[in-house]
PDB file of N, CA and C in Angstrom:
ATOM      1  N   UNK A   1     -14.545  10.558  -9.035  1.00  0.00           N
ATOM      2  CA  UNK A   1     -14.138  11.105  -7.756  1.00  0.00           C
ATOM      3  C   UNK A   1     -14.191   9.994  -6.719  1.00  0.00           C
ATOM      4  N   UNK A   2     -13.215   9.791  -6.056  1.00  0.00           N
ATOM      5  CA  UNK A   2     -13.274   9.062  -4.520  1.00  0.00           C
ATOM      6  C   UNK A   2     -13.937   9.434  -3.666  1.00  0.00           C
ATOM      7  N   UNK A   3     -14.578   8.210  -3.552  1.00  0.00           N
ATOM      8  CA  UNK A   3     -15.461   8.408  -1.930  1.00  0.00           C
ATOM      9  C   UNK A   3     -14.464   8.585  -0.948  1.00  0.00           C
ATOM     10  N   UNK A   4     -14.628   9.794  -0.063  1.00  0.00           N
ATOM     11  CA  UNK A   4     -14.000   9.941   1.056  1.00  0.00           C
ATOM     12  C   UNK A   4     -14.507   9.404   2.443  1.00  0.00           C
ATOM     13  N   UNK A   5     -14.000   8.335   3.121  1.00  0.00           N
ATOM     14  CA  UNK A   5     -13.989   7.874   4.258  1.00  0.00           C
ATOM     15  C   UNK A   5     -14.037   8.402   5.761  1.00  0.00           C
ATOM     16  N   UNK A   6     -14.153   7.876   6.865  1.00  0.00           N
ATOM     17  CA  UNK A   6     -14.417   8.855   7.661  1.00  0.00           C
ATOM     18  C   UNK A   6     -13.180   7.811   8.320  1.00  0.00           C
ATOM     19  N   UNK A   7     -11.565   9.124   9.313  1.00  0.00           N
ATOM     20  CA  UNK A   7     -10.873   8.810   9.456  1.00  0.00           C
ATOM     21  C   UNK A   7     -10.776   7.908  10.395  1.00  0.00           C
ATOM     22  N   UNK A   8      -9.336   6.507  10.290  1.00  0.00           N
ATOM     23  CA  UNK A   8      -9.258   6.041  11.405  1.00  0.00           C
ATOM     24  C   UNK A   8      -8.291   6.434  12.490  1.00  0.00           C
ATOM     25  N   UNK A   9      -7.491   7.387  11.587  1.00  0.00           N
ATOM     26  CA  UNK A   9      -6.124   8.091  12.282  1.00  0.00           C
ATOM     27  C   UNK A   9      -6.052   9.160  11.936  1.00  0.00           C
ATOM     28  N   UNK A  10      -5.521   9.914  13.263  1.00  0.00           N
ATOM     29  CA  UNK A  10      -5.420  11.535  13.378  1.00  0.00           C
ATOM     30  C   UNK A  10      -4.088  11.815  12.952  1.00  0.00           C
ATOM     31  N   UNK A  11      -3.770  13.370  12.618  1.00  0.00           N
ATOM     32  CA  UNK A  11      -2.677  13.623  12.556  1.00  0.00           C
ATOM     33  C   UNK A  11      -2.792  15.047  13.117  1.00  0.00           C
ATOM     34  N   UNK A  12      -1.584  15.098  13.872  1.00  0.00           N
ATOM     35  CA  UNK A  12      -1.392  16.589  15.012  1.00  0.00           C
ATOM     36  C   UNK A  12      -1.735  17.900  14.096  1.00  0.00           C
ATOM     37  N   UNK A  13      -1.513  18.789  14.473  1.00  0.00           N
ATOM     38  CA  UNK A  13      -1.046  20.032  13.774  1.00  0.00           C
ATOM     39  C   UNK A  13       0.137  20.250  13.441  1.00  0.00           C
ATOM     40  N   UNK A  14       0.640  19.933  14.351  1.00  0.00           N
ATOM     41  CA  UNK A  14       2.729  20.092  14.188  1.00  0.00           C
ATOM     42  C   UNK A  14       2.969  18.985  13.252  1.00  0.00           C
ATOM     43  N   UNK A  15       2.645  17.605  12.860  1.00  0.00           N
ATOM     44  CA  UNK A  15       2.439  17.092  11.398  1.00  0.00           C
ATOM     45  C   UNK A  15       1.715  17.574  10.112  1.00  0.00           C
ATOM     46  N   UNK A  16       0.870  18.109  10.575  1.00  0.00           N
ATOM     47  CA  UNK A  16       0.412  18.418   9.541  1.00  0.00           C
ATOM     48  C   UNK A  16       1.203  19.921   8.548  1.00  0.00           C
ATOM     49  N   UNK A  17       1.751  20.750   9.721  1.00  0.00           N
ATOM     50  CA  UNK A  17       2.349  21.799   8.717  1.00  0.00           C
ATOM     51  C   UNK A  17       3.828  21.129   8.454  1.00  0.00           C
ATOM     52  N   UNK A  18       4.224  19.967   9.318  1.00  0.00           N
ATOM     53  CA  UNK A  18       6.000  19.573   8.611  1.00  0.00           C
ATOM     54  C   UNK A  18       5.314  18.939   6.991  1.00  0.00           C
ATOM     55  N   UNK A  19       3.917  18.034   6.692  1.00  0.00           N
ATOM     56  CA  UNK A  19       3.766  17.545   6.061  1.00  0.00           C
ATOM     57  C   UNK A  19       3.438  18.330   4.683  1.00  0.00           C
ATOM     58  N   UNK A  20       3.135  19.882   5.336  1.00  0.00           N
ATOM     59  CA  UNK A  20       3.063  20.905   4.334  1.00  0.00           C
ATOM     60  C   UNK A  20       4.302  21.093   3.644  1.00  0.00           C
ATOM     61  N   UNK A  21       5.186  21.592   4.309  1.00  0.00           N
ATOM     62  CA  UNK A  21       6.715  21.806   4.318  1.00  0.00           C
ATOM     63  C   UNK A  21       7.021  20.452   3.500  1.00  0.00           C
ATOM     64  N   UNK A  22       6.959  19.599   3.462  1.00  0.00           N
ATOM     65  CA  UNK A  22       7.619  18.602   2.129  1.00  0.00           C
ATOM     66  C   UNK A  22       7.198  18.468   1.481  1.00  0.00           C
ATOM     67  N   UNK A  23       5.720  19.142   1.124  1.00  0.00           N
ATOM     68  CA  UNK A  23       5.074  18.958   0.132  1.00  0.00           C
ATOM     69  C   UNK A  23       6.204  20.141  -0.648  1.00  0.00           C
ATOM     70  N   UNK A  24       6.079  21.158  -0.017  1.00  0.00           N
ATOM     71  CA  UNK A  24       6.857  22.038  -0.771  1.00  0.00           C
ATOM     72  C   UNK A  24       7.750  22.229  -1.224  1.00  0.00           C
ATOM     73  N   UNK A  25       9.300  21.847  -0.176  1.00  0.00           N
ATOM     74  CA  UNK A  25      10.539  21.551  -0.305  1.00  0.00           C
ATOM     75  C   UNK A  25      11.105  20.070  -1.514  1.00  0.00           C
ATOM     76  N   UNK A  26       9.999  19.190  -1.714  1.00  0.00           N
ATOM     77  CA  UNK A  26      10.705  18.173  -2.396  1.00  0.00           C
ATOM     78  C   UNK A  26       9.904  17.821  -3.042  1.00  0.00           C
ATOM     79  N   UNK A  27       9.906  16.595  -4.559  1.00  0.00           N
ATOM     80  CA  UNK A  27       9.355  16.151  -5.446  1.00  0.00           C
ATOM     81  C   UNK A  27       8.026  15.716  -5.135  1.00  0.00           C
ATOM     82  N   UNK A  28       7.470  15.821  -3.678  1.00  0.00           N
ATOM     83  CA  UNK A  28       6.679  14.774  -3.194  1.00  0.00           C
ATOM     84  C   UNK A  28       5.372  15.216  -3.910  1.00  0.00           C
ATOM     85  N   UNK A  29       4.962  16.040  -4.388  1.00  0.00           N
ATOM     86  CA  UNK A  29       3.356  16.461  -5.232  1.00  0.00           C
ATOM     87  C   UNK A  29       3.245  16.031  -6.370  1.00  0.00           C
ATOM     88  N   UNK A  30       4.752  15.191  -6.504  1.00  0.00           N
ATOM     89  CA  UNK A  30       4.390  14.351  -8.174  1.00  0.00           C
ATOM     90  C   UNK A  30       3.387  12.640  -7.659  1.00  0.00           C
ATOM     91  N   UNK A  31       3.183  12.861  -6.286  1.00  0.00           N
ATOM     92  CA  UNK A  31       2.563  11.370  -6.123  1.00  0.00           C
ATOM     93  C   UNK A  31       1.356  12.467  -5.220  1.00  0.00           C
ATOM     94  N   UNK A  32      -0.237  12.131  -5.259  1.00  0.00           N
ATOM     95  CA  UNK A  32      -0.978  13.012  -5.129  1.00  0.00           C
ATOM     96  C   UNK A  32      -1.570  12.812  -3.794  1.00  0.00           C
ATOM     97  N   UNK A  33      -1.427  11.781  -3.450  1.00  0.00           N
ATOM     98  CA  UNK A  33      -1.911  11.517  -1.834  1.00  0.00           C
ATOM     99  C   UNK A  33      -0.868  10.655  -0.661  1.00  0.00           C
ATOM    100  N   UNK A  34      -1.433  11.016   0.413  1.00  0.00           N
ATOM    101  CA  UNK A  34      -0.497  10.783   1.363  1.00  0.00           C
ATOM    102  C   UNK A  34      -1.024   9.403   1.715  1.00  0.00           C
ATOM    103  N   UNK A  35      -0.024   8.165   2.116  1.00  0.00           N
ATOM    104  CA  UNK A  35      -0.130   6.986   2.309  1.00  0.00           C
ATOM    105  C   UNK A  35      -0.256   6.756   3.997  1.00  0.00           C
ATOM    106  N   UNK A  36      -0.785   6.502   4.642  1.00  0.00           N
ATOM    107  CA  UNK A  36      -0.442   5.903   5.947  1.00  0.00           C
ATOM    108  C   UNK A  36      -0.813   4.258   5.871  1.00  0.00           C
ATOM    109  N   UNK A  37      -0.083   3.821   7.057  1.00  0.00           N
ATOM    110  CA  UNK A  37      -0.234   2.605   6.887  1.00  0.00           C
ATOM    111  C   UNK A  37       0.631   1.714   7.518  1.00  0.00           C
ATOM    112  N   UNK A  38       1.052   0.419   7.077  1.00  0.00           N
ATOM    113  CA  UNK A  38       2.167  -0.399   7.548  1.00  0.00           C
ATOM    114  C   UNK A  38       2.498  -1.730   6.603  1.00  0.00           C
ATOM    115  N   UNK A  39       4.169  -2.057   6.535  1.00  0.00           N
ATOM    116  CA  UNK A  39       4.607  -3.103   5.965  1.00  0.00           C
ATOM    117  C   UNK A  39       5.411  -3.537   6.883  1.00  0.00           C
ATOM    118  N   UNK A  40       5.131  -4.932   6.129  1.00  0.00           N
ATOM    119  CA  UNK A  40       6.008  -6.117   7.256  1.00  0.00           C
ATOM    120  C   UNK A  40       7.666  -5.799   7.350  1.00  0.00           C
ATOM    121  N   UNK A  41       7.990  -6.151   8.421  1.00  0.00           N
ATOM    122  CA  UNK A  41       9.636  -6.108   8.604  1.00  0.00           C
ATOM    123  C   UNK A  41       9.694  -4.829  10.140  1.00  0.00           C
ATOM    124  N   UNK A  42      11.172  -4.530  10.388  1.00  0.00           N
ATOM    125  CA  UNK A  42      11.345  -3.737  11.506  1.00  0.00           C
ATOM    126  C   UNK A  42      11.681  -5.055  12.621  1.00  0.00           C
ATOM    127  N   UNK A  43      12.021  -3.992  13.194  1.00  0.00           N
ATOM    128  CA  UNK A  43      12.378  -5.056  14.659  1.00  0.00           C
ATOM    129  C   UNK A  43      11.697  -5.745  15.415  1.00  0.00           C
ATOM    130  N   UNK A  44      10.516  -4.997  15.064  1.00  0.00           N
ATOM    131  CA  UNK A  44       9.168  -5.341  16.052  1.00  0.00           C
ATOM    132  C   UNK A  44       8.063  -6.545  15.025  1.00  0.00           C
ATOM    133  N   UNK A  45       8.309  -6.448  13.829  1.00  0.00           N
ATOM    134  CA  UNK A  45       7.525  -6.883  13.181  1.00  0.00           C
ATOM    135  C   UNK A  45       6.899  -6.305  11.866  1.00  0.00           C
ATOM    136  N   UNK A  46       5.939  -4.721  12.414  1.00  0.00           N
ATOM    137  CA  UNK A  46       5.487  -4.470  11.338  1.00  0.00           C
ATOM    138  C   UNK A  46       6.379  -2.720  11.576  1.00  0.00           C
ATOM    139  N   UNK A  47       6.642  -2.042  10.588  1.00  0.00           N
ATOM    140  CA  UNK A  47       6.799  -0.952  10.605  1.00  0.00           C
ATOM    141  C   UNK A  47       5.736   0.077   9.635  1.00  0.00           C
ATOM    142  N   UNK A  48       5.829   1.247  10.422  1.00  0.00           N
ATOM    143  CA  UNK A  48       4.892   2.339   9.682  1.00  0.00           C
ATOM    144  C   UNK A  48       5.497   2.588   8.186  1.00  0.00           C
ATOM    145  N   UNK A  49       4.147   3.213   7.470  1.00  0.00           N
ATOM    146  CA  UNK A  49       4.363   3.520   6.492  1.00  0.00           C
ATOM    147  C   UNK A  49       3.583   5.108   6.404  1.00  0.00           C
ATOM    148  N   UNK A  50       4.477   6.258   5.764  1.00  0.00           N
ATOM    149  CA  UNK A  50       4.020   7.658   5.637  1.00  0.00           C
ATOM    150  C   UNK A  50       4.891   8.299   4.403  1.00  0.00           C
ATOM    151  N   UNK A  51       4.426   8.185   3.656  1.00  0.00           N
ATOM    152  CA  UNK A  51       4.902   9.010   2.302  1.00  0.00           C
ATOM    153  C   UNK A  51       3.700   9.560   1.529  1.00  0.00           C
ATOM    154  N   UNK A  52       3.915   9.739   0.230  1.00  0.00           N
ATOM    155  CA  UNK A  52       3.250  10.576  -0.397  1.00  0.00           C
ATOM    156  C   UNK A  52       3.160   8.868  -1.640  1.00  0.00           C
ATOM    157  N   UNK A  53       1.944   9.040  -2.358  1.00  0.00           N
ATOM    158  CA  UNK A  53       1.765   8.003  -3.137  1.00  0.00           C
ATOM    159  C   UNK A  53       0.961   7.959  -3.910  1.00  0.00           C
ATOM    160  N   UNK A  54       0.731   7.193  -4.890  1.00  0.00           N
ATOM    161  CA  UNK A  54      -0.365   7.026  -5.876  1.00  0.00           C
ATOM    162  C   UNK A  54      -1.729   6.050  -5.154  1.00  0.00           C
ATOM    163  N   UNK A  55      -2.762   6.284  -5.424  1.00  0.00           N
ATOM    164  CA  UNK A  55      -3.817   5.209  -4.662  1.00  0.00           C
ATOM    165  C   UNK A  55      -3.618   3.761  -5.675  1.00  0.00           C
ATOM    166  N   UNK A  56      -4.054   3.167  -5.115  1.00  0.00           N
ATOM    167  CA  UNK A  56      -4.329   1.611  -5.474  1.00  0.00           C
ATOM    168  C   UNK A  56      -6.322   1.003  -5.686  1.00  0.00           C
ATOM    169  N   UNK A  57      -6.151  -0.420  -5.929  1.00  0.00           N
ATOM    170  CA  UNK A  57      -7.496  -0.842  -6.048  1.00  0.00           C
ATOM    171  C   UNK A  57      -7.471  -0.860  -4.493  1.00  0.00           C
ATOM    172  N   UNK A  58      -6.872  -1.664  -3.788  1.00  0.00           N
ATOM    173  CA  UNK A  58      -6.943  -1.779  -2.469  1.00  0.00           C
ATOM    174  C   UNK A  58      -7.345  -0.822  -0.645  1.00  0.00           C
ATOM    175  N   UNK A  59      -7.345   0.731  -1.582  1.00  0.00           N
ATOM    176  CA  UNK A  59      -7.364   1.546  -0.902  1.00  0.00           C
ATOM    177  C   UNK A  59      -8.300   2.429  -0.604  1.00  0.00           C
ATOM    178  N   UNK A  60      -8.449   2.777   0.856  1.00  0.00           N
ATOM    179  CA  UNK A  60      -9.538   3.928   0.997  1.00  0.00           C
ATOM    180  C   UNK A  60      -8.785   5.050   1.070  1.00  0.00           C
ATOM    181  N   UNK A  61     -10.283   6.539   0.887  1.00  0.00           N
ATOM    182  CA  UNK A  61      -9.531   7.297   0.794  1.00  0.00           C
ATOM    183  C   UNK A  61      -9.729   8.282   2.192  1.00  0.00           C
ATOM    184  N   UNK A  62      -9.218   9.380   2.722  1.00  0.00           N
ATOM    185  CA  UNK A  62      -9.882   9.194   3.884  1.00  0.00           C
ATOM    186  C   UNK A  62      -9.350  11.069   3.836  1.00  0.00           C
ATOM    187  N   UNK A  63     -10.740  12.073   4.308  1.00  0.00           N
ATOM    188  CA  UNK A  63      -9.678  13.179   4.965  1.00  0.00           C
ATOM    189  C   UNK A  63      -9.259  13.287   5.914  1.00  0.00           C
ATOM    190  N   UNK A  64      -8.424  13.785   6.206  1.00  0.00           N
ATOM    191  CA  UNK A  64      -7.833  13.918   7.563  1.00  0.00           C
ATOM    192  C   UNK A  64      -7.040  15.265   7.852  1.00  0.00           C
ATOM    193  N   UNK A  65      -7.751  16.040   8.409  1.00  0.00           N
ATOM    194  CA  UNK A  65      -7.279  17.593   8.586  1.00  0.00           C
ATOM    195  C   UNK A  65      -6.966  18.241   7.330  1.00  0.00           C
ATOM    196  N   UNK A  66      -8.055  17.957   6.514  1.00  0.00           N
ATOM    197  CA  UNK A  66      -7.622  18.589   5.054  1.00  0.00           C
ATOM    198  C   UNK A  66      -6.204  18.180   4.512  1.00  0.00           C
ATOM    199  N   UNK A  67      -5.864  17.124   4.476  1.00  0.00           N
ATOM    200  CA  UNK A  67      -5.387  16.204   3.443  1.00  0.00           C
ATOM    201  C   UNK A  67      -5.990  14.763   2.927  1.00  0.00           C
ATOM    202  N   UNK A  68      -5.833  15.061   1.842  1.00  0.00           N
ATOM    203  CA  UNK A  68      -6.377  13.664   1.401  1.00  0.00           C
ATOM    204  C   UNK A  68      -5.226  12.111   1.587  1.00  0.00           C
ATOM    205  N   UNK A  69      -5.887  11.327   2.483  1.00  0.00           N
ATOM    206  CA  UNK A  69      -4.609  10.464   3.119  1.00  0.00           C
ATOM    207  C   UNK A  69      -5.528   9.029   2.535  1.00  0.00           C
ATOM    208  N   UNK A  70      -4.628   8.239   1.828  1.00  0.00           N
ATOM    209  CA  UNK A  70      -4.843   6.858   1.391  1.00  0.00           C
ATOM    210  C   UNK A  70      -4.291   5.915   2.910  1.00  0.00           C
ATOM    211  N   UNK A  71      -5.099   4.653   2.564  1.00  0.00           N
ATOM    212  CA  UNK A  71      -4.567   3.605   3.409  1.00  0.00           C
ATOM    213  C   UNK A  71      -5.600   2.310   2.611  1.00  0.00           C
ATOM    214  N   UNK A  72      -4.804   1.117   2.902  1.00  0.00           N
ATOM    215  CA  UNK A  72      -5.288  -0.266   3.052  1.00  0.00           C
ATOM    216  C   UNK A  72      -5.672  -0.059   3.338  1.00  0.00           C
ATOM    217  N   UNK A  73      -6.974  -0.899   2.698  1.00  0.00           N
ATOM    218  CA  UNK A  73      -8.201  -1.276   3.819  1.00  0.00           C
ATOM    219  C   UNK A  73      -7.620  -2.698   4.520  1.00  0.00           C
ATOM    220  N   UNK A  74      -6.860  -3.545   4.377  1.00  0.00           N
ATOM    221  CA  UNK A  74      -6.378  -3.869   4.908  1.00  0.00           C
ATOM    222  C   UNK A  74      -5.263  -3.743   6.403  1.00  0.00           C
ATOM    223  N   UNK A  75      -5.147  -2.722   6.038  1.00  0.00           N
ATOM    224  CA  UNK A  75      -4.160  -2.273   7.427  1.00  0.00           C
ATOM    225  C   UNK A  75      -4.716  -1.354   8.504  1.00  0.00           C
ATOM    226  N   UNK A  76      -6.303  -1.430   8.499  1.00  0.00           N
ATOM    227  CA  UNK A  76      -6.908  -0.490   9.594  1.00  0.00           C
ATOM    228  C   UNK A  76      -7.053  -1.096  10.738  1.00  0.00           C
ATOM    229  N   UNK A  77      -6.786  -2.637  11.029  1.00  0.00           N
ATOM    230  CA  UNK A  77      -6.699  -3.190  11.857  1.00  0.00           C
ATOM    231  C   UNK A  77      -5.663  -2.418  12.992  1.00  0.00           C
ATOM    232  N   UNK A  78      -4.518  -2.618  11.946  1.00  0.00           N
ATOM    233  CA  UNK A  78      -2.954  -2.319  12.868  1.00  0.00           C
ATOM    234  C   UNK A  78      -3.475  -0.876  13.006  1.00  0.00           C
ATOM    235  N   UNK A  79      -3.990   0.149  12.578  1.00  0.00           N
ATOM    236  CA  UNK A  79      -3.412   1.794  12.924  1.00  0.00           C
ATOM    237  C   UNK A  79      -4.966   2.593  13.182  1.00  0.00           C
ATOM    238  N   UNK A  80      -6.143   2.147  13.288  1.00  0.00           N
ATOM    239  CA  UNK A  80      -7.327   2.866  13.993  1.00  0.00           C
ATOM    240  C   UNK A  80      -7.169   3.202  14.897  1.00  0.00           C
ATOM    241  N   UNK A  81      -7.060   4.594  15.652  1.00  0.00           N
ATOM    242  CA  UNK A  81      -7.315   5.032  16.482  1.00  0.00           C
ATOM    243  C   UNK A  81      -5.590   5.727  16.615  1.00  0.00           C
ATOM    244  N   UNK A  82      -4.382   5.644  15.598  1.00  0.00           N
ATOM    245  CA  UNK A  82      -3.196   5.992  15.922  1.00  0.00           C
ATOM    246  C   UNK A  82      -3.401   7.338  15.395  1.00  0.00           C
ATOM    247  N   UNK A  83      -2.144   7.964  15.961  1.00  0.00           N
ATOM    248  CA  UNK A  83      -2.308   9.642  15.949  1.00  0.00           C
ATOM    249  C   UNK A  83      -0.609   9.892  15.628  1.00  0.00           C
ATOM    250  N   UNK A  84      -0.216  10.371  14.216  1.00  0.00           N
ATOM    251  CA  UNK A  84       0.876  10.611  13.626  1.00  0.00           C
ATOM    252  C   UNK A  84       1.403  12.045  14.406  1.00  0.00           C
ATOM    253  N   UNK A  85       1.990  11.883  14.945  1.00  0.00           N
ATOM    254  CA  UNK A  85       2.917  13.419  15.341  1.00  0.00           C
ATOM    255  C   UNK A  85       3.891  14.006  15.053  1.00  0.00           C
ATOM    256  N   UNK A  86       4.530  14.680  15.080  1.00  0.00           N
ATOM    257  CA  UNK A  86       5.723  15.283  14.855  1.00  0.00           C
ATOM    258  C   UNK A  86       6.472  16.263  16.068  1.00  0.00           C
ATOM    259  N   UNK A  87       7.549  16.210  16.079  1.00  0.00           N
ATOM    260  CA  UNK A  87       8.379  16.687  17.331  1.00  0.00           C
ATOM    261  C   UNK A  87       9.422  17.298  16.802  1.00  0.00           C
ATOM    262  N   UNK A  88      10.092  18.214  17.722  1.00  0.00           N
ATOM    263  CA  UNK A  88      11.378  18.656  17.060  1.00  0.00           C
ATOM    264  C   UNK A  88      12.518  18.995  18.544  1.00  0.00           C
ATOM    265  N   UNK A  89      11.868  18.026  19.452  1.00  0.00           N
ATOM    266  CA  UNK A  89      12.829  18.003  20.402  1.00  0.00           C
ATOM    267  C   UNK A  89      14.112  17.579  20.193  1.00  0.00           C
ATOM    268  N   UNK A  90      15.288  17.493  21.475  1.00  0.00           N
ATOM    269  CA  UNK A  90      16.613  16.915  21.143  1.00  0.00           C
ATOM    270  C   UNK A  90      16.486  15.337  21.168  1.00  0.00           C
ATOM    271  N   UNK A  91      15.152  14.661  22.032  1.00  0.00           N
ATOM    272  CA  UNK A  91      15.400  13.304  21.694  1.00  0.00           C
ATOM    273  C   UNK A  91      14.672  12.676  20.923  1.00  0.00           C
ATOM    274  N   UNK A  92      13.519  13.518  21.228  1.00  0.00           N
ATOM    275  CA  UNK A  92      12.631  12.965  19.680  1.00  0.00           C
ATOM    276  C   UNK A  92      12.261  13.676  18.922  1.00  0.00           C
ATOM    277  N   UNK A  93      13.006  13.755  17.636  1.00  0.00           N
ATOM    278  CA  UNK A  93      13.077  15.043  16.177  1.00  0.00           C
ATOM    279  C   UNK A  93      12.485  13.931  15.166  1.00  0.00           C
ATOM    280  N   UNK A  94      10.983  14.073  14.438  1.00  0.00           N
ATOM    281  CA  UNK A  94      11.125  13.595  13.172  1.00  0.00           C
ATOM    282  C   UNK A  94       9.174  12.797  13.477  1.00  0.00           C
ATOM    283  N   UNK A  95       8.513  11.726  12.553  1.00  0.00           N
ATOM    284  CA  UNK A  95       7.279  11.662  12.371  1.00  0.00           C
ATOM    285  C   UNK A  95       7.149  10.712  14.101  1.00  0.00           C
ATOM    286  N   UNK A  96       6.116  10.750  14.949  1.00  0.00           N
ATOM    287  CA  UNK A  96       6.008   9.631  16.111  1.00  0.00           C
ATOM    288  C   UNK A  96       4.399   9.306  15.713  1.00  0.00           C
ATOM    289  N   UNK A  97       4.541   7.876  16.127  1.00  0.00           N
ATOM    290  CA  UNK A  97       3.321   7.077  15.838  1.00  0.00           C
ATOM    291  C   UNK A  97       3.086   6.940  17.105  1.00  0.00           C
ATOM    292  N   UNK A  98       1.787   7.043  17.976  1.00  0.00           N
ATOM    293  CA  UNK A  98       1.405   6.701  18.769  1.00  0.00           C
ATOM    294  C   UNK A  98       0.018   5.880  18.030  1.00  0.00           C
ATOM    295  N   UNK A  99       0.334   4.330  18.892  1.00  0.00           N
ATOM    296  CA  UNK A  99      -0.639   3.519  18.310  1.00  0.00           C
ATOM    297  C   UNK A  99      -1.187   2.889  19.647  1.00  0.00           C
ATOM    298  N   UNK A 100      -2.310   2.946  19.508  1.00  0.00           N
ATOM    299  CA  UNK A 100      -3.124   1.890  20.891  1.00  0.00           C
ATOM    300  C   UNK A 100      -2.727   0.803  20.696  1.00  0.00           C
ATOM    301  N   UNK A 101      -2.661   0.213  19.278  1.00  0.00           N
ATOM    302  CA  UNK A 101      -2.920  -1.314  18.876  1.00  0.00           C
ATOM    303  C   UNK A 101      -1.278  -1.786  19.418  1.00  0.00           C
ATOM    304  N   UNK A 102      -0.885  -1.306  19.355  1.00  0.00           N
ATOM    305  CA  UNK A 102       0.852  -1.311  19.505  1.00  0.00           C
ATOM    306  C   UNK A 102       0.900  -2.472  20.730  1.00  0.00           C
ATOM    307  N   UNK A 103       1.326  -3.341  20.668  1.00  0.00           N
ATOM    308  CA  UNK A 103       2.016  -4.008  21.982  1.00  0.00           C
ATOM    309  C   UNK A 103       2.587  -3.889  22.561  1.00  0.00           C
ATOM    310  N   UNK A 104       3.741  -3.800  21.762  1.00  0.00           N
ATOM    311  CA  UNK A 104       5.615  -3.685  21.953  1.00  0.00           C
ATOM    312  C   UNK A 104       5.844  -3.078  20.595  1.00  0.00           C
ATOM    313  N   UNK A 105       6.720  -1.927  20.731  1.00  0.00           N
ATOM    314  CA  UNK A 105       7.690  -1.255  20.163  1.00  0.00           C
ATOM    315  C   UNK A 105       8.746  -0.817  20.117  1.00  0.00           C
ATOM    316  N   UNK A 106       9.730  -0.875  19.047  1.00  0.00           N
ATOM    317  CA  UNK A 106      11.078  -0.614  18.900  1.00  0.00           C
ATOM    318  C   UNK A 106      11.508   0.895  19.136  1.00  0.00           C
ATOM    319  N   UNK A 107      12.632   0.402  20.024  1.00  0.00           N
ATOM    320  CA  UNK A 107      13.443   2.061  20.362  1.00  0.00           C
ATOM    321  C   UNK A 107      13.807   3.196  19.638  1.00  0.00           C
ATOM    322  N   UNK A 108      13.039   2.920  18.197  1.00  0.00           N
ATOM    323  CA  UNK A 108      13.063   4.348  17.288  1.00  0.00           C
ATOM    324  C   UNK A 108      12.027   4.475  16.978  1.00  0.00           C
ATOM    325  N   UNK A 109      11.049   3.667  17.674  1.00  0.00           N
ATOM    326  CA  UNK A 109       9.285   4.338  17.551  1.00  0.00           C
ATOM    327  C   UNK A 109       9.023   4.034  15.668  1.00  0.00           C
ATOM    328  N   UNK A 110       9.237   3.245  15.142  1.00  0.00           N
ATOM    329  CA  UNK A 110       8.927   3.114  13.590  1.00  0.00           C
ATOM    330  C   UNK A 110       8.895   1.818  13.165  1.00  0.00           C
ATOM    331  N   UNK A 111       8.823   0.744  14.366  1.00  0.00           N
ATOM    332  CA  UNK A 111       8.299  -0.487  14.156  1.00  0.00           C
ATOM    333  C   UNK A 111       7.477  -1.002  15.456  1.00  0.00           C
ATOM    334  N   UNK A 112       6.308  -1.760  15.400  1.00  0.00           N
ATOM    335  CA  UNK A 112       6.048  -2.349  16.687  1.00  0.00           C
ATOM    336  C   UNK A 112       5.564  -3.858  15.846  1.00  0.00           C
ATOM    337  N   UNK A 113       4.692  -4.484  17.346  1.00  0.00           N
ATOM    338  CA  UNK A 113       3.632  -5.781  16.862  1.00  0.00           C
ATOM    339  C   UNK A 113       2.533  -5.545  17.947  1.00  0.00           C
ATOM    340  N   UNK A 114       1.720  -6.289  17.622  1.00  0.00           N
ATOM    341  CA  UNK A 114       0.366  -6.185  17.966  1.00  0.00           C
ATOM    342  C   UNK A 114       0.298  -7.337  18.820  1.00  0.00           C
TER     343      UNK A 114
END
């Protein structure tokens, strides 16, 4: 069993039931935990990472509103203290990262730099 971590990032309520909803609607429960995180590239530099995934050696495991959510331990630098949301307004429909660490970010909110 994985040691569970104590979180560095929140996720809303209004994420958390869209994140229900794809668990359900699509293949995504064939990979058993949810990834947060970030890889290099994007406009800004680094862009988010949120899917569903297998864990690694590299990874903690962490709950977070009753899901079990993987991340680098490497990448808690970039996303401690960020809070994953979800919206379904006309200008902003789909996952929003609000990150402290954030410097500057790109005009679709899914890449920044530090």
């Amino acid at each position: 069993m994985a040691e569970v971590n104590t979180p560095t990032v929140s996720i809303t309520d209004s994420a958390i039931e869209e994140l229900k909803q794809l668990r359900l609607t699509t293949d995504a429960d064939a990979k058993p935990f949810l990834r947060v995180g970030v890889k290099g590239g994007g406009c800004s530099g680094l862009s988010y990472v949120l899917e569903y995934d297998d864990r690694t050696d590299f990874d903690e495991v962490l709950e977070v509103s009753g899901i079990q959510v993987i991340m680098d331990k490497r990448h808690a630098l970039y996303v401690a203290g960020m809070t994953v949301d979800y919206q379904q307004g006309l200008n902003d429909r789909g996952f929003i990262f609000v990150n402290p660490n954030a410097k500057e970010s790109c005009g679709c909110g899914t890449s920044f730099s530090t």
